[in-house]
Protein backbone atom coordinates (compact mmCIF):
# COMPACT_ATOMS: atom_id res chain seq x y z
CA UNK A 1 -9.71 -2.88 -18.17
CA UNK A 2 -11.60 0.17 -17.25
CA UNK A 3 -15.75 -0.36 -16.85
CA UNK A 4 -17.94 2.97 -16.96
CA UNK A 5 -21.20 1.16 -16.22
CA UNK A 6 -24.29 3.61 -16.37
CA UNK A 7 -22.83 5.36 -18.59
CA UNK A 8 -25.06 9.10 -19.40
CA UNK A 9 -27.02 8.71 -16.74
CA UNK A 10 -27.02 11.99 -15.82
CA UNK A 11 -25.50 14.97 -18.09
CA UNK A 12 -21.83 16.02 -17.06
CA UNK A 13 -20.53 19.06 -15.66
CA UNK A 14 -17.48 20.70 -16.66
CA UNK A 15 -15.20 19.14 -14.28
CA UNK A 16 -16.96 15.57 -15.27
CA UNK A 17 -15.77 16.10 -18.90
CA UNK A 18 -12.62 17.21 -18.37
CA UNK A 19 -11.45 14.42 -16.40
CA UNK A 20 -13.82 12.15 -18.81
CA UNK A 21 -10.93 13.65 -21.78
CA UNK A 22 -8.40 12.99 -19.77
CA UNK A 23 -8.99 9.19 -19.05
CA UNK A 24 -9.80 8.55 -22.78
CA UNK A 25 -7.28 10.16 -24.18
CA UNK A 26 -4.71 8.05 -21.63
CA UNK A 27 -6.05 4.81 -22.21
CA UNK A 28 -6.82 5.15 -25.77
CA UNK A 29 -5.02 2.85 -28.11
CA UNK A 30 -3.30 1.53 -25.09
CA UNK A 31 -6.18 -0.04 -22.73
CA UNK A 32 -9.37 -1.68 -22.33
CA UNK A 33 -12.34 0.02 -21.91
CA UNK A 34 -15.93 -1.19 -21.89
CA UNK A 35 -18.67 1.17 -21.37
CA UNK A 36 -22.38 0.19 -20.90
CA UNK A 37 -25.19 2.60 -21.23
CA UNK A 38 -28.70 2.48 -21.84
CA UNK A 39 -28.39 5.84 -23.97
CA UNK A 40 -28.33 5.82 -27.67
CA UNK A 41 -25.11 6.87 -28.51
CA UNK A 42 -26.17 9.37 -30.52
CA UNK A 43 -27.43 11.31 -27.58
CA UNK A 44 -24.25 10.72 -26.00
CA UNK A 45 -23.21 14.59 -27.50
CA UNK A 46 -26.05 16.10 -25.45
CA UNK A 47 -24.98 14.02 -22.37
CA UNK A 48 -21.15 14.93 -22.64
CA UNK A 49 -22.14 18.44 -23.44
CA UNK A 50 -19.59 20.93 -24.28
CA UNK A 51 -19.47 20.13 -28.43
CA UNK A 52 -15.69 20.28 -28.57
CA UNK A 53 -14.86 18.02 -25.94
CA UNK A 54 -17.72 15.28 -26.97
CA UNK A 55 -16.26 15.63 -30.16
CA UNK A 56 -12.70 14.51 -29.21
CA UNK A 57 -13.88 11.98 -26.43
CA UNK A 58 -16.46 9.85 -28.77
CA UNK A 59 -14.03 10.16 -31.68
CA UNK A 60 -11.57 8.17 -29.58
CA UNK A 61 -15.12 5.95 -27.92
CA UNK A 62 -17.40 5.17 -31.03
CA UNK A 63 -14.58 5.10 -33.94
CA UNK A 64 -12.48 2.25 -33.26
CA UNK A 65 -15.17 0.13 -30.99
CA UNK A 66 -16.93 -2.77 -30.84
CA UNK A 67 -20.56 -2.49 -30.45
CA UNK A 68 -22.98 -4.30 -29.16
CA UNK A 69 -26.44 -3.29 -28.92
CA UNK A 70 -29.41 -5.33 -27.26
CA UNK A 71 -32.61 -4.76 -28.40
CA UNK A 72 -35.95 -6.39 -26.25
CA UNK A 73 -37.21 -6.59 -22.85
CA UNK A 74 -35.08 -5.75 -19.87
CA UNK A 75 -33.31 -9.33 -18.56
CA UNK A 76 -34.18 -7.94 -14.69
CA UNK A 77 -38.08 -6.72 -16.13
CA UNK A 78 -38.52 -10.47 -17.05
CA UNK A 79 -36.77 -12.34 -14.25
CA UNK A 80 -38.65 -10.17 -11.56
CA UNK A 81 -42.09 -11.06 -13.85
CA UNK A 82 -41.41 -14.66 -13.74
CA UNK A 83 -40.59 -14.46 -9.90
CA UNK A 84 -44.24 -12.97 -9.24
CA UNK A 85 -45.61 -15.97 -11.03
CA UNK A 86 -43.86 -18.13 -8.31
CA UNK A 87 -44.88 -16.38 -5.19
């Protein structure tokens, strides 16, 4: 299992989606991957950049995953609010 956490963070450079193609395209149908972002996915095109290249990468990605979206207040927001409470 392969775990791109962060995902989009910050928008790749060429090299950064080339070897982004590369690892999809070898694991896909094959492995595990799980990738967490806090980036719609439809700004994930933008992110990727290059239109081709996004276009192969989240065909492979978004196509044939599971999704799970979470919707509300950040988990770490609301533990570090009830913490100052405490203090």
């Amino acid at each position: 299992m392969l775990i791109l956490d962060g995902f989009g963070l910050q928008a790749f450079d060429s090299q950064a989606r080339v070897t982004l193609l590369d690892i999809i395209e070898d694991r896909h149908g094959k492995k595990s991957t799980l990738i967490t972002s806090q980036i719609p996915v439809k700004e994930w095109y933008d992110i990727i950049g290059e239109k081709t290249i996004a276009d192969t990468v989240l065909d492979r990605i978004v196509h044939q995953s599971l999704r799970v979206e979470l919707h509300g207040e950040s988990l770490r927001r609301k533990k570090s609010n009830q913490e100052c409470l405490y203090l």
